[in-house]
Every structure is written in structure tokens, then in C-alpha cells.
Protein backbone atom coordinates (compact mmCIF):
# COMPACT_ATOMS: atom_id res chain seq x y z
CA UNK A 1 1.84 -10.69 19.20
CA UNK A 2 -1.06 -8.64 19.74
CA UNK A 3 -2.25 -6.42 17.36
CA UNK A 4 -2.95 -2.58 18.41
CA UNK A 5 -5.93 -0.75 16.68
CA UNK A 6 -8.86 1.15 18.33
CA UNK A 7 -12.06 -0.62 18.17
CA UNK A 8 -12.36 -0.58 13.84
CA UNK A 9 -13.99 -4.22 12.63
CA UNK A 10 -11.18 -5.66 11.15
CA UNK A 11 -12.43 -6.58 7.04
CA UNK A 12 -10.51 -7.36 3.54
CA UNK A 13 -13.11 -5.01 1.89
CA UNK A 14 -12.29 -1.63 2.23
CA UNK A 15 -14.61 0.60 3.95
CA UNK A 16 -15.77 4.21 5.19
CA UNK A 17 -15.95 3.69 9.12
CA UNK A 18 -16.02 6.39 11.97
CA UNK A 19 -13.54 7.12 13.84
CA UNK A 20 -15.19 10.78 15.69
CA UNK A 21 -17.95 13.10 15.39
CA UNK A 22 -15.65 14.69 12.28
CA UNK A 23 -13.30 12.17 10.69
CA UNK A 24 -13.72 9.13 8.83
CA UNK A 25 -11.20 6.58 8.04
CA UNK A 26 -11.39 4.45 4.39
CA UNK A 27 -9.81 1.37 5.00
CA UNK A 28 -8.41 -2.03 3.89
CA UNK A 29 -7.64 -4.11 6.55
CA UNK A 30 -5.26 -5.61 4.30
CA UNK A 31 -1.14 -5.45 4.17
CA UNK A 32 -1.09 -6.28 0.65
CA UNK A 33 1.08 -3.55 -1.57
CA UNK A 34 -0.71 -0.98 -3.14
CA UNK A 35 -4.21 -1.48 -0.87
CA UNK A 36 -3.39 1.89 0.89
CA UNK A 37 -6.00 3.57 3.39
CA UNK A 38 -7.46 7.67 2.91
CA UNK A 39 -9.45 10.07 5.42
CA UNK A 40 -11.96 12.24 5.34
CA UNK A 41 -12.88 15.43 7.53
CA UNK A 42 -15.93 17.09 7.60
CA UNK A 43 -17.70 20.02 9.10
CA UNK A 44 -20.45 22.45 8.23
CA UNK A 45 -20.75 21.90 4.63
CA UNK A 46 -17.05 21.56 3.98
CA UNK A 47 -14.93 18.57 3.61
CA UNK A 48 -11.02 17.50 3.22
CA UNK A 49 -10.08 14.54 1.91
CA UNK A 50 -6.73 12.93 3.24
CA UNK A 51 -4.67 10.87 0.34
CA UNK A 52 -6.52 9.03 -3.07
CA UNK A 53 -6.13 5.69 -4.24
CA UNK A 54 -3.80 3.54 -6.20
CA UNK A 55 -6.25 3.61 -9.94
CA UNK A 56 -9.10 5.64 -11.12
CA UNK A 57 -11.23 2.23 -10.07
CA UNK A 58 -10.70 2.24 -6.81
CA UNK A 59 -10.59 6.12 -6.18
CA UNK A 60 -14.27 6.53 -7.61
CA UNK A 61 -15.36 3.63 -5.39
CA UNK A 62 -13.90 5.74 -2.72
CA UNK A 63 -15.42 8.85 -3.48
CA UNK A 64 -18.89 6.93 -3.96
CA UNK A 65 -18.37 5.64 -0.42
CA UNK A 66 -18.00 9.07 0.88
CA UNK A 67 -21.06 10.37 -1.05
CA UNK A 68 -22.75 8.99 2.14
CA UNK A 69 -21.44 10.93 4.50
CA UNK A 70 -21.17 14.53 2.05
CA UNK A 71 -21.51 15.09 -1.76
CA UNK A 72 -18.13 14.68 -3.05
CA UNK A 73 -18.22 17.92 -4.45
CA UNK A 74 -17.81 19.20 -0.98
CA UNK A 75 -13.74 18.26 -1.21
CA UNK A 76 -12.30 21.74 -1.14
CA UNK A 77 -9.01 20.42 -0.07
CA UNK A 78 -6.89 17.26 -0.55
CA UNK A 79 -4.11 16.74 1.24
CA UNK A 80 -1.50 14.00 -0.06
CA UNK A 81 0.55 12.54 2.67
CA UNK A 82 3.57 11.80 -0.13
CA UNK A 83 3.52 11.05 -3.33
CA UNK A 84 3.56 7.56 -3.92
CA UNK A 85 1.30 6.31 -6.48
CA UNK A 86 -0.77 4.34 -4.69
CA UNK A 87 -1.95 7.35 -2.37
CA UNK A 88 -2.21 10.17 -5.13
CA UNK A 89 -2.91 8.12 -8.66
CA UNK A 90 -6.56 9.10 -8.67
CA UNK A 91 -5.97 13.00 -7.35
CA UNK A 92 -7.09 13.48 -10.93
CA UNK A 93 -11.09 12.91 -10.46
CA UNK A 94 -11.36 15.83 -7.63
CA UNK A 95 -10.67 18.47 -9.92
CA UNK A 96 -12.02 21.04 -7.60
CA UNK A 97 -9.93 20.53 -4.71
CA UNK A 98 -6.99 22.20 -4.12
CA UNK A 99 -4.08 19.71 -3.51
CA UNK A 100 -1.33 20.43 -0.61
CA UNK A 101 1.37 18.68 0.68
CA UNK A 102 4.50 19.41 1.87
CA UNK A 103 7.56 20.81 -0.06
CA UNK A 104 9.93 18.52 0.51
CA UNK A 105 7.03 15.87 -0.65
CA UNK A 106 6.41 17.79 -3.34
CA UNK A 107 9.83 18.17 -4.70
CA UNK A 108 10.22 14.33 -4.91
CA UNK A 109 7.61 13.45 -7.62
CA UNK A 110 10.06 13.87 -9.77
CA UNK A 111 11.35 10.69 -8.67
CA UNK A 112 8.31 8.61 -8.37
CA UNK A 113 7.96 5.98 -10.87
CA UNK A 114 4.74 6.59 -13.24
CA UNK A 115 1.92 4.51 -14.28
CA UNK A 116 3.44 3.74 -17.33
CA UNK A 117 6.58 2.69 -16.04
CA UNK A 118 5.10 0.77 -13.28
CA UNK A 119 2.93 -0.95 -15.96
CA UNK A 120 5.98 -1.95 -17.78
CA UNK A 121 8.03 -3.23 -14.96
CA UNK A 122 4.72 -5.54 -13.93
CA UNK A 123 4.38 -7.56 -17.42
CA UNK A 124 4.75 -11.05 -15.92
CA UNK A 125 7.83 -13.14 -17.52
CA UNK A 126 10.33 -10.18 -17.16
CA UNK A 127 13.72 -10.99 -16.11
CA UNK A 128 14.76 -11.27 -12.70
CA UNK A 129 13.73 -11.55 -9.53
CA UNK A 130 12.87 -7.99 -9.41
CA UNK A 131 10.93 -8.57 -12.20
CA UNK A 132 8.83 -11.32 -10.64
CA UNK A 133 8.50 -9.90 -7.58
CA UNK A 134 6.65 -6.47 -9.02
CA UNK A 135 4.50 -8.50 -11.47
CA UNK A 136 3.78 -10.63 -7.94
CA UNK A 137 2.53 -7.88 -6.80
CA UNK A 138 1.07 -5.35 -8.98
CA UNK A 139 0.34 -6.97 -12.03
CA UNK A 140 -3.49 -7.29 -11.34
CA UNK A 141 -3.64 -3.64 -11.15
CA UNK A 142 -5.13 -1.28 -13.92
CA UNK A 143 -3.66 2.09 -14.41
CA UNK A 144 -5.14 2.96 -17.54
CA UNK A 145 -6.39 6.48 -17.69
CA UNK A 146 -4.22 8.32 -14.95
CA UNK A 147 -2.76 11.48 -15.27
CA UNK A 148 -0.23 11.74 -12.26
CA UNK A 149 -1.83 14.94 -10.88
CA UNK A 150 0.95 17.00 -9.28
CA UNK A 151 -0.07 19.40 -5.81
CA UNK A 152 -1.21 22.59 -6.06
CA UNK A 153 0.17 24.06 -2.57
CA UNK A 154 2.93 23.37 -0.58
CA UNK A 155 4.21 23.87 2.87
CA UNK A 156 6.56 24.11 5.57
CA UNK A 157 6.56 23.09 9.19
CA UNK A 158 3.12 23.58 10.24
CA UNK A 159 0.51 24.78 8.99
CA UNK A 160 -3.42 25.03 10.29
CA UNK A 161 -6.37 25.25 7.80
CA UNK A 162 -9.80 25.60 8.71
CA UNK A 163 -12.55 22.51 7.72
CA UNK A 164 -15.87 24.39 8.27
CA UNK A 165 -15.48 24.94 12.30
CA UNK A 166 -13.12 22.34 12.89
CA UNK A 167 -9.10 23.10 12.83
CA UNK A 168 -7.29 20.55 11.24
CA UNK A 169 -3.30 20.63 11.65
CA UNK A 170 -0.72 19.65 8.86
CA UNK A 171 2.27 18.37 9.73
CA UNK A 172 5.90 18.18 7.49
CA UNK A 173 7.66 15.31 9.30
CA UNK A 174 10.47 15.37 6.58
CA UNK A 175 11.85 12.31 4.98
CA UNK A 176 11.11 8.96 6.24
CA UNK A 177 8.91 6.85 4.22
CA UNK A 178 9.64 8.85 1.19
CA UNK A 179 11.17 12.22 0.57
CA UNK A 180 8.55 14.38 2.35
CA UNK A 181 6.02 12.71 4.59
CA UNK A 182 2.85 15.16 5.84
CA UNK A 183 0.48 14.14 8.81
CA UNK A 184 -2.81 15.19 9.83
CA UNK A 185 -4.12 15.92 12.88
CA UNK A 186 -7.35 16.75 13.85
CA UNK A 187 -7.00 18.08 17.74
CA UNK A 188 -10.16 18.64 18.76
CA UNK A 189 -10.81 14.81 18.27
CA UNK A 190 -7.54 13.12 19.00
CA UNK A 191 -7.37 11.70 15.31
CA UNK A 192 -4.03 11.57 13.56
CA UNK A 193 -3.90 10.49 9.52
CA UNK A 194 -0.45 9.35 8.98
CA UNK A 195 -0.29 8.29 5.53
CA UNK A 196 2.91 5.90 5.43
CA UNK A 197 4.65 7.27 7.97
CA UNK A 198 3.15 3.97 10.19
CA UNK A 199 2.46 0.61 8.33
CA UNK A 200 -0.01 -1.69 10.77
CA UNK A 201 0.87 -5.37 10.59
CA UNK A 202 3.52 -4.71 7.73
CA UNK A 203 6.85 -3.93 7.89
CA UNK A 204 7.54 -0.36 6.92
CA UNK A 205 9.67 0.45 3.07
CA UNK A 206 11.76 3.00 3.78
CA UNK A 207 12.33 4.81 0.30
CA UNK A 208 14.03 8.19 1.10
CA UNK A 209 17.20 6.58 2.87
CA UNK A 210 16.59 7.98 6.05
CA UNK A 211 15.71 5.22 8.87
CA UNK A 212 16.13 7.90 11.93
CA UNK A 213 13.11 10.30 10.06
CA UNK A 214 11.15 7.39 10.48
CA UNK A 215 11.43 6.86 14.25
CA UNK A 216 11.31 10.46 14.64
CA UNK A 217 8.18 10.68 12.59
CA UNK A 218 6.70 7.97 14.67
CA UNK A 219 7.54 10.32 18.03
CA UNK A 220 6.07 13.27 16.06
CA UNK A 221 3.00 11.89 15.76
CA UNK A 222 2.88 10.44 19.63
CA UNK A 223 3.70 14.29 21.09
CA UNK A 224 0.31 15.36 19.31
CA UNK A 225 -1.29 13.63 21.73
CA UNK A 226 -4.24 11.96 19.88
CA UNK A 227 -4.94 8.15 20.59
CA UNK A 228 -6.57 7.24 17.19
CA UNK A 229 -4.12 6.73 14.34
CA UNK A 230 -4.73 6.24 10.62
CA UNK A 231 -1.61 4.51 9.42
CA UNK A 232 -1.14 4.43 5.56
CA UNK A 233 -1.79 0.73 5.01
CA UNK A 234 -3.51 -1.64 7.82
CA UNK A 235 -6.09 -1.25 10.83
CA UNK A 236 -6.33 1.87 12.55
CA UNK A 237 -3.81 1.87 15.65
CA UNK A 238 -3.75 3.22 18.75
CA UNK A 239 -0.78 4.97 21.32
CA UNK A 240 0.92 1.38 21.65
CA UNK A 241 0.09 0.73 18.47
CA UNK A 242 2.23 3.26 17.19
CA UNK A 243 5.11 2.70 20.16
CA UNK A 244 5.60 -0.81 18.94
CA UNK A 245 6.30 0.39 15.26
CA UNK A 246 9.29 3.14 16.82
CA UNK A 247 10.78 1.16 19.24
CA UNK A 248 10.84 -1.73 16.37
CA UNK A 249 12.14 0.91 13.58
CA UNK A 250 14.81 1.78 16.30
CA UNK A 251 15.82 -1.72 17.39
CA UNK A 252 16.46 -2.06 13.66
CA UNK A 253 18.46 1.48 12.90
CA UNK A 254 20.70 0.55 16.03
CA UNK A 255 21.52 -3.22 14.88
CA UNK A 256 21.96 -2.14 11.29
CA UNK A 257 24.31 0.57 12.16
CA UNK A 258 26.58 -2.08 14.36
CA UNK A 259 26.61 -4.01 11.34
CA UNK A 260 27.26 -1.48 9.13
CA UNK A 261 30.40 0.29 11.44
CA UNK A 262 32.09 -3.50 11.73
CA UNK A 263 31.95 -3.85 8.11
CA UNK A 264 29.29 -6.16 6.87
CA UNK A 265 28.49 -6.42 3.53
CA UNK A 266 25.19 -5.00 3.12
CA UNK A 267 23.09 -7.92 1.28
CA UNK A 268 24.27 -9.82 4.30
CA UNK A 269 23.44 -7.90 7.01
CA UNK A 270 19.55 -7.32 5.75
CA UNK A 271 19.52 -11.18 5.82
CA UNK A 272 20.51 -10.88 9.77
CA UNK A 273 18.09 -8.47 10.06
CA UNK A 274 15.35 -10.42 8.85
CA UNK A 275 16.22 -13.11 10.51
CA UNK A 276 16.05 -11.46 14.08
CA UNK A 277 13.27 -8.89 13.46
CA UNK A 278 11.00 -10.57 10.86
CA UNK A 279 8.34 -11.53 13.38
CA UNK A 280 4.77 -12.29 11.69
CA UNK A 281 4.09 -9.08 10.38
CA UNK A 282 3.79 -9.15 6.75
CA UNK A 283 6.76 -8.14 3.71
CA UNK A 284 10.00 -8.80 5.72
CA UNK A 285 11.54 -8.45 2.60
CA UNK A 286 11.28 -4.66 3.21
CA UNK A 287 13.86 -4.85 6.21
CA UNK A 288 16.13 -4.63 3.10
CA UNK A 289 15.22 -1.22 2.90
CA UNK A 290 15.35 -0.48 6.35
CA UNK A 291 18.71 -1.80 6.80
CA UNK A 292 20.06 0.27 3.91
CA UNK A 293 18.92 3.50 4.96
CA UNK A 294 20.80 2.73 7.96
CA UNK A 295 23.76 2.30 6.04
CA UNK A 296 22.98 5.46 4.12
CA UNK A 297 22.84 7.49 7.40
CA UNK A 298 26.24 5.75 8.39
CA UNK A 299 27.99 6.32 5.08
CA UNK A 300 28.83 3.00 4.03
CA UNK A 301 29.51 4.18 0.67
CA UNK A 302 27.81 2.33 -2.39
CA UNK A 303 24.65 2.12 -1.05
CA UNK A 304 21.80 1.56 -3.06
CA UNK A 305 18.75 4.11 -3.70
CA UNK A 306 17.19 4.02 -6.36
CA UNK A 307 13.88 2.74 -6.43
CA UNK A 308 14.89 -0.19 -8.82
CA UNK A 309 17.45 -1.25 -6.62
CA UNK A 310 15.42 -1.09 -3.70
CA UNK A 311 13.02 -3.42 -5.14
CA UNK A 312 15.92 -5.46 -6.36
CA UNK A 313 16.54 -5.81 -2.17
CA UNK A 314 13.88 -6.41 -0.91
CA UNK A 315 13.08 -9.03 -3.89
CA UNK A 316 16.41 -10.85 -3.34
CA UNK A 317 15.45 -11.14 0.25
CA UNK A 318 11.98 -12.34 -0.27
CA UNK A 319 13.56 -15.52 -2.22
């Protein structure tokens, strides 16, 4: 399989690399959970920064990273892409900035799981497979210190805002990923920040029960027209790039819903799925959650959606 992003050095070390005369992308490189990429804009003195990072830690050595491009203190506006901890958990250290995202997004914090729960649920030697598979993979994180720092401004639709000279587009592409996903697009520069409406090399987790907003999303974010794409976690992609990840999100939605209209008990059809679409991109085991928003959006009744129970999935699957 060949991988699709546009000309980025591909490093474990996150990193502040250039993407136009304008934008900057911070990433990982990495498909680990909880590694998740930002963006910055910047023109004439002004600057928007696109999503935070997972702790306080790893936000400030963000922010440092950007101090080389504009003092930090230039962040008039952050936008959050959803609200997923690991892309808002250190909104609280740009106090200045006003923080916008969309409504729908903004409406489902109330479901997000907090630091403190998240801490809880990662003790190693809890019980379950659930259990071991969140300590796997968050236990080495430190989220002492956070104050979940809700938006300030929401919107719907589309909305423009002004970055010194340069327009800069926000875009409400509804649930997918999570309950409200936002994009943004620079125009002028053919530069999309998608937050986790794409995953590069990783299989997407689909938390908001809606597999069709997430191949929708995906054609959303083609019609803009740009070629450089920021995805939430992973290299930056390009056109084809993004292409694979619908027409693989759709392959998906249109063998889950076959299995789900002949009757196939859930838990066993995510195993099929696997199975057939697994591939070598990393965390298969989130094709659980891919196959049950299918059967959400077919109304298999029972399904699971909480985010306990989604992590109960996807950690049954990974065994």
C-alpha cells in the first residue's frame, strides 16, 4: 500500500513544518492514540491556532514550537475541531484566545470523558479487557493540572473569519468522528485542517454513531478543492490521500449494513469486518466502531454507544 501525504519528512517527534506561505502543520508522524496533530495560521501580526494537545506538557511544547514562527501571544483565535481530549486538554494555557467550534461540537462535551475519569479508567490491573486495553494505551500519560476548557463561540454551517489579510473558512461537517466535527480551510493556499475527520495510516473511531457523516465529511473536504490535508492524527495527506480513506469508510458502511439487514450479530460481524478490511494500517480494532455505527444508522436495535462500550469493542476485537 502506498502511503499518500504531500512532501512532509515523515518523523516520531512531533514537529512545526510548513505547509504554505501562511499555515503550519504540528505533527506526529505517529498513529499511536492520543499523539494528535494542531495548525497554525498566520498573517500580519495575527495568528489562529487549529486544535491543542492531549496534557498541559505537550501543549506548552507546542506553543514553544510556534514561538518561532510568532509570539504565542499572537493566538487571537483557537479553533477546536471537536472536543476530544486529546485535541482541546491544554485550551487552558491560551487564555487570550477566543475558542470556536461548532455547535453541534460544542453541545457534546457534555459527553466527553474527563481527565479524571480517563485517569481512573487507565490505572493498570483494572478488570477487563477494556481495562487493559486503556491502561495499554494511555496510562503513560499525565493529566494533572487540566481544567477541560469549554469554547467560547459557536457556529453553524459556515462561517469566514479574517487572520490578518488572509480568509480562513470554518466548516461544520456534523457528526462523524464525534458529535460535531469543524474543518478549516485556508483557500487562498489550498490547505485544509481536518482535525479527526481523516486518520492517516490508522483506522478511523467513529464515536458519534454515524458512519455515512464520515464519508460525507471526507467528500466535504475534497469539494474545497485544496490538495494539502492536515488529518487529525498521521502525515499530512494529499487528494488521494483523502479518496482512499472515503472510498474505504464506504466499502465498510455498505458491507456492515448487508450484515446488519441479514441479521448478524453485531460482535460477529466487526470480526468479518476486520478480517476483510484490516489491511496494515494501524488499530483495526476500531472497525468495531465503524461497524456499529453502521448498525446504528440501520436500526439494529441494542446497539452500543457509549463511550465505555465502544472501548469495550474495539478492545474485545483487539484480543
Amino acid at each position: 500500500m502506498t502511503d499518500r501525504y504531500k512532501g512532509i519528512p515523515v518523523a516520531s517527534a512531533p514537529g512545526l513544518r510548513p505547509l504554505s506561505a501562511s499555515s503550519w502543520a504540528w505533527t506526529h508522524d505517529r498513529t499511536d492514540w492520543g499523539y494528535s496533530n494542531s495548525g497554525l495560521i498566520v498573517s500580519e501580526g495575527q495568528a489562529l491556532l487549529v486544535d491543542t494537545q492531549f496534557t498541559l506538557d505537550a501543549t506548552e511544547t507546542l506553543l514553544t514550537a510556534v514561538e518561532a514562527v510568532c509570539p504565542r501571544e499572537q493566538i487571537g483565535l483557537l479553533v477546536c475541531t471537536h472536543q476530544n481530549g486529546d485535541h482541546t486538554w491544554g485550551n487552558q494555557l491560551l487564555a487570550q484566545a477566543e475558542i470556536i467550534t461548532s455547535e453541534s461540537g460544542a453541545a457534546g462535551l457534555c459527553h466527553e470523558m474527563g481527565p479524571e475519569q480517563l485517569t481512573a479508567l487507565a490505572r493498570p490491573g483494572g478488570p477487563g479487557a477494556a481495562a487493559a486495553y486503556v491502561a495499554r494505551h494511555f496510562a503513560h500519560f499525565d493529566f494533572i493540572g487540566i481544567t477541560v476548557t469549554a469554547p467560547t463561540r459557536t457556529f453553524q454551517g459556515r462561517e469566514a473569519v479574517k487572520v490578518g489579510t488572509m480568509l480562513v473558512e470554518l466548516i461544520d461537517l456534523g457528526a462523524g468522528h464525534s458529535a460535531g466535527d469543524v474543518a478549516v480551510h485556508v483557500p487562498d493556499e489550498g490547505v485544509v485542517f481536518a482535525g479527526d475527520a481523516l486518520f492517516a495510516r490508522a483506522h478511523m473511531v467513529v464515536w458519534s454513531g454515524s458512519l455515512s457523516g464520515c464519508v460525507r465529511a471526507c467528500q466535504t473536504l475534497l469539494d474545497t478543492g485544496a490538495d494539502v490535508f492536515v488529518p487529525g492524527h498521521g502525515p499530512v495527506l494529499d487528494r488521494g490521500g483523502v479518496e482512499e480513506i472515503r472510498d474505504r469508510l464506504a466499502h465498510v458502511a455498505e458491507e456492515a449494513t448487508g450484515y446488519a439487514q441479514r441479521g448478524v450479530p453485531l460482535a460477529d460481524a466487526a470480526r468479518r469486518i476486520m478480517a476483510g478490511h484490516a489491511g496494515v494500517w494501524a488499530h483495526p480494532e476500531r472497525l468495531f466502531t465503524q461497524t456499529a455505527a453502521a448498525y446504528a444508522e440501520a436500526r439494529v436495535p441494542g446497539v452500543p454507544s457509549s463511550t465505555l462500550a465502544m472501548v469495550e469493542g474495539m478492545a474485545s476485537l483487539a484480543c
